[in-house]
PDB file of N, CA and C in Angstrom:
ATOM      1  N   UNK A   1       0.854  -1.162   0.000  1.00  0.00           N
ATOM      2  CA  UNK A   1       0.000   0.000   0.000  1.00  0.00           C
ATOM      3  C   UNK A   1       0.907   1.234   0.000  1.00  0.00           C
ATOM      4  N   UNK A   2       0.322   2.140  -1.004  1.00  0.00           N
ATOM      5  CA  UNK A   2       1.297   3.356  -0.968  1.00  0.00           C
ATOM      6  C   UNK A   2       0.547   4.529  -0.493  1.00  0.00           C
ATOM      7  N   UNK A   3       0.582   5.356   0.075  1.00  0.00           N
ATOM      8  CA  UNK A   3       0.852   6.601   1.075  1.00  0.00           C
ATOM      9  C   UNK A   3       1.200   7.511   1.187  1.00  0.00           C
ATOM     10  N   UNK A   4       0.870   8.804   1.720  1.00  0.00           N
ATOM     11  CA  UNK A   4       2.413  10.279   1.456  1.00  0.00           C
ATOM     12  C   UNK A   4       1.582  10.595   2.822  1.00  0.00           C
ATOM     13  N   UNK A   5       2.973  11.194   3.356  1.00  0.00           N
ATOM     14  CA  UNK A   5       3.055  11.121   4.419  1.00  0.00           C
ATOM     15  C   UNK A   5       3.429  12.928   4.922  1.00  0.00           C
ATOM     16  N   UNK A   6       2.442  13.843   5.790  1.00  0.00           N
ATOM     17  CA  UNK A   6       3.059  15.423   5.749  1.00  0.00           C
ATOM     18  C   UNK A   6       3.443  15.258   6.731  1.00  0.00           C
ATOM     19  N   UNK A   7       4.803  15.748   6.735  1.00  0.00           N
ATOM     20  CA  UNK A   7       6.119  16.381   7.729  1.00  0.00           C
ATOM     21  C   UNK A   7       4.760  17.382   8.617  1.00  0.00           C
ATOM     22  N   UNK A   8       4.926  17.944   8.269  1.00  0.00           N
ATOM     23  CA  UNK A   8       4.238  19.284   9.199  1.00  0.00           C
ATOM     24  C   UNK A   8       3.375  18.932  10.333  1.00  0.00           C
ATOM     25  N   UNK A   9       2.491  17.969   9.768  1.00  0.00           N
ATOM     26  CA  UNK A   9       0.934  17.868  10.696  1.00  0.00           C
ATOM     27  C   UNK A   9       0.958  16.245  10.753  1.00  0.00           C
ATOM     28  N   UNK A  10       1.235  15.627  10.227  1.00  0.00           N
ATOM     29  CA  UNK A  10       1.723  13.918  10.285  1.00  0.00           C
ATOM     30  C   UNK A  10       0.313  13.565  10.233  1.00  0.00           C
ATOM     31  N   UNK A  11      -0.006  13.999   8.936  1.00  0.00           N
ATOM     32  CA  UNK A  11      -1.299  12.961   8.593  1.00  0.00           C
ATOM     33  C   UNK A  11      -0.874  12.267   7.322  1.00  0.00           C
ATOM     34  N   UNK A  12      -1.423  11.471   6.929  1.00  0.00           N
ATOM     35  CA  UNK A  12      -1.386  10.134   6.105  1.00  0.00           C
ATOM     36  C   UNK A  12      -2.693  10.740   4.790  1.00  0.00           C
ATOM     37  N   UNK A  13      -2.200  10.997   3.504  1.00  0.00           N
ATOM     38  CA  UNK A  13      -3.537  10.848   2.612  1.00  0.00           C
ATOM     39  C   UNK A  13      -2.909   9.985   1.112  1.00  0.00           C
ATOM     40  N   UNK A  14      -4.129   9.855   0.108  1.00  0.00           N
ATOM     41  CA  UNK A  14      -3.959   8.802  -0.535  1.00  0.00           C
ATOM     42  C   UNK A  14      -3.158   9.217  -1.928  1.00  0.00           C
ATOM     43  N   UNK A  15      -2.950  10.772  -1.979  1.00  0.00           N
ATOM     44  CA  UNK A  15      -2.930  11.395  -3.277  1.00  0.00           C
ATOM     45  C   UNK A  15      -1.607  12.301  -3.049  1.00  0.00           C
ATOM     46  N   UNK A  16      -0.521  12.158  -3.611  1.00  0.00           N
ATOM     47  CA  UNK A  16       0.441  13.430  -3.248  1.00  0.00           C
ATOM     48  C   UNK A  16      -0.009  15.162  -3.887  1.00  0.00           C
ATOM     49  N   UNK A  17       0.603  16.121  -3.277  1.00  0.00           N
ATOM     50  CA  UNK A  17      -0.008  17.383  -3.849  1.00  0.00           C
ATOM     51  C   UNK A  17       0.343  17.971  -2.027  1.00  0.00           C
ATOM     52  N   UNK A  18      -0.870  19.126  -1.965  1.00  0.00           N
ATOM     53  CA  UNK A  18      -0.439  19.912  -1.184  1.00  0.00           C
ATOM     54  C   UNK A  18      -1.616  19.166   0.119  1.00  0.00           C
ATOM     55  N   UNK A  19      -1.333  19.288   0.837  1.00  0.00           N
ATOM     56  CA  UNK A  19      -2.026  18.701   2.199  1.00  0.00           C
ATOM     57  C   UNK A  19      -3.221  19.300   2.816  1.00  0.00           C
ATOM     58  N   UNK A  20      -4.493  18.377   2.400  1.00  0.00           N
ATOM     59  CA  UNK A  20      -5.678  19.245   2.997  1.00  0.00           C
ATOM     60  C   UNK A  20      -5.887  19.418   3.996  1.00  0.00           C
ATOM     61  N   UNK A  21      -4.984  18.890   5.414  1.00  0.00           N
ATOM     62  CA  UNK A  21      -5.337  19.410   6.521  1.00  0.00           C
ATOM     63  C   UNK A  21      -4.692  20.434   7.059  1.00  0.00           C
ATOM     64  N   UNK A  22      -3.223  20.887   6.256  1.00  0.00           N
ATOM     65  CA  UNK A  22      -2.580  22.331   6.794  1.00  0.00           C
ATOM     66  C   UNK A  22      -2.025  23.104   5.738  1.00  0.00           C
ATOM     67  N   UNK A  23      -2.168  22.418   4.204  1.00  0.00           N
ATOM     68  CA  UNK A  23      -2.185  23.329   3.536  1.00  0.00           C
ATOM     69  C   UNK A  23      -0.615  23.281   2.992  1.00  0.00           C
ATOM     70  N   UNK A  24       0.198  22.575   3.421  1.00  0.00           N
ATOM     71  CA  UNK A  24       1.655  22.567   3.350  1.00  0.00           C
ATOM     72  C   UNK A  24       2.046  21.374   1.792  1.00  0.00           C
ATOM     73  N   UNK A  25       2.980  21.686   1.672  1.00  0.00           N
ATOM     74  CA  UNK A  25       3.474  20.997   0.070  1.00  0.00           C
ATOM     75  C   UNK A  25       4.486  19.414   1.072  1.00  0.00           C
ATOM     76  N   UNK A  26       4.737  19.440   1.798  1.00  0.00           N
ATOM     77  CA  UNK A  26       6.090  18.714   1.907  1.00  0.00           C
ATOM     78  C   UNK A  26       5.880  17.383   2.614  1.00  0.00           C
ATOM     79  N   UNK A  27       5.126  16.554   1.418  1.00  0.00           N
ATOM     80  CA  UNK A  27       4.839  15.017   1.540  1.00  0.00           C
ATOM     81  C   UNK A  27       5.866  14.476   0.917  1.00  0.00           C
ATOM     82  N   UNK A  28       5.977  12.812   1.962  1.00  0.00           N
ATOM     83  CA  UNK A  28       6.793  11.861   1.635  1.00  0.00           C
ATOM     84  C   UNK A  28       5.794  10.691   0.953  1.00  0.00           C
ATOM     85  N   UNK A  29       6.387  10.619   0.210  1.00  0.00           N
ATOM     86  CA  UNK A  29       5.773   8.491  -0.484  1.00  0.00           C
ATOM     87  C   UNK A  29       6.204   7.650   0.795  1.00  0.00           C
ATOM     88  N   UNK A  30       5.192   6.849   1.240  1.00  0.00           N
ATOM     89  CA  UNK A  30       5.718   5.920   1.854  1.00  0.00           C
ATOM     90  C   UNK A  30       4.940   4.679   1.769  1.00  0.00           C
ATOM     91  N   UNK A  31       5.704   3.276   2.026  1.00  0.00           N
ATOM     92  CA  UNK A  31       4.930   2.256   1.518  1.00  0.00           C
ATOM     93  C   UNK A  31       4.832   1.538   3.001  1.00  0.00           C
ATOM     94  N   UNK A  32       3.716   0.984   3.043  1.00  0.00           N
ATOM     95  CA  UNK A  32       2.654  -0.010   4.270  1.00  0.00           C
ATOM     96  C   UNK A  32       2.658  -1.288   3.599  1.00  0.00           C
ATOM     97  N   UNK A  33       3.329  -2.090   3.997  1.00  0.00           N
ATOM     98  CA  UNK A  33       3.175  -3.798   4.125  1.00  0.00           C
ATOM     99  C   UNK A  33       1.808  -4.078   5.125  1.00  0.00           C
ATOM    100  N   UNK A  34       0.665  -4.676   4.220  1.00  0.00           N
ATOM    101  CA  UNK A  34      -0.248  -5.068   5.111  1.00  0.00           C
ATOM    102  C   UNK A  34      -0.278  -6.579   5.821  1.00  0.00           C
ATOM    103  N   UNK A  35      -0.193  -7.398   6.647  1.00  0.00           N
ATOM    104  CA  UNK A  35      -0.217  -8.363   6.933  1.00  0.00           C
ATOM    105  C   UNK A  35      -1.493  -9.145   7.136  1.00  0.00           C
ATOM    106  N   UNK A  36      -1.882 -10.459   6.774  1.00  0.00           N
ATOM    107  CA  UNK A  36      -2.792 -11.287   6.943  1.00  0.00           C
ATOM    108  C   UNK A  36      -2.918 -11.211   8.042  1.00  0.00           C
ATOM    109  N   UNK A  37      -3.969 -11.003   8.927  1.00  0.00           N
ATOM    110  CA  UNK A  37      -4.277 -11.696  10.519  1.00  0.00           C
ATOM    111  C   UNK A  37      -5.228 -12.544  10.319  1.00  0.00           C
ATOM    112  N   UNK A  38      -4.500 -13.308  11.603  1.00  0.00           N
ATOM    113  CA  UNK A  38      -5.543 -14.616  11.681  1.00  0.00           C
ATOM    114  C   UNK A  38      -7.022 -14.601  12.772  1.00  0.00           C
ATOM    115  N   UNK A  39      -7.978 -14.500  11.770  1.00  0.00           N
ATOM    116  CA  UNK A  39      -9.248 -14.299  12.638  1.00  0.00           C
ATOM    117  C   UNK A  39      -9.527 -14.882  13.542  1.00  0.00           C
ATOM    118  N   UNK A  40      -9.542 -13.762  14.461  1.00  0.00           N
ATOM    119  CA  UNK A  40      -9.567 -14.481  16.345  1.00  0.00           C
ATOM    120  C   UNK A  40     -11.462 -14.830  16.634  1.00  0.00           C
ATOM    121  N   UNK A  41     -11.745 -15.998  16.960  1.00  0.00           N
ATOM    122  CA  UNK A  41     -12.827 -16.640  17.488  1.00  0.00           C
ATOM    123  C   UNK A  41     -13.213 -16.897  19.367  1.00  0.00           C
ATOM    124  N   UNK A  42     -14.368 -16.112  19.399  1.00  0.00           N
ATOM    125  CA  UNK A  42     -14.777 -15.945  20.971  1.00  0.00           C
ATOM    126  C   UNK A  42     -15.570 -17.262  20.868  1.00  0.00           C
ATOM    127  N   UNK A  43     -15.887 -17.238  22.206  1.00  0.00           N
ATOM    128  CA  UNK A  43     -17.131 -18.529  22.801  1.00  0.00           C
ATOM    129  C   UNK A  43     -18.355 -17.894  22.258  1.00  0.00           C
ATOM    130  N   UNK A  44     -18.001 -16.484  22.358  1.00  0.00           N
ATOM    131  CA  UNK A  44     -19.750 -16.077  21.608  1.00  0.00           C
ATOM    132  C   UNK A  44     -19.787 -16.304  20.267  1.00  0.00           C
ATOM    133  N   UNK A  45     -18.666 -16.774  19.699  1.00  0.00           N
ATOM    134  CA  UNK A  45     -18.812 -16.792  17.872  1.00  0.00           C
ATOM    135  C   UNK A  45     -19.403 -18.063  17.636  1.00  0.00           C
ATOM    136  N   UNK A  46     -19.053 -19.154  18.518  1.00  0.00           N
ATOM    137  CA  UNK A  46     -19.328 -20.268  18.635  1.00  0.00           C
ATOM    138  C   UNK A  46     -21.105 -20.786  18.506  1.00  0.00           C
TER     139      UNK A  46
END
């Protein structure tokens, strides 16, 4: 999964460009390895 990432305010959005929550230019690309989890089962699932 790819990502950009603003220095300024450290929010996460899906599109590089200028940052809609402060308005600032100075995003990083960054990439997210998602991992499989293994679906946890209660007595109530049962």
């Amino acid at each position: 999964m790819e990502k950009y990432y603003c220095d300024r305010c450290r929010t996460l959005s899906e599109t590089e460009g200028i940052c809609k929550n402060c308005g600032s230019y100075g995003q990083k690309k960054i990439f997210i390895e998602v991992q499989d989890g293994k679906k946890r089962t209660t007595e109530a699932d049962s």
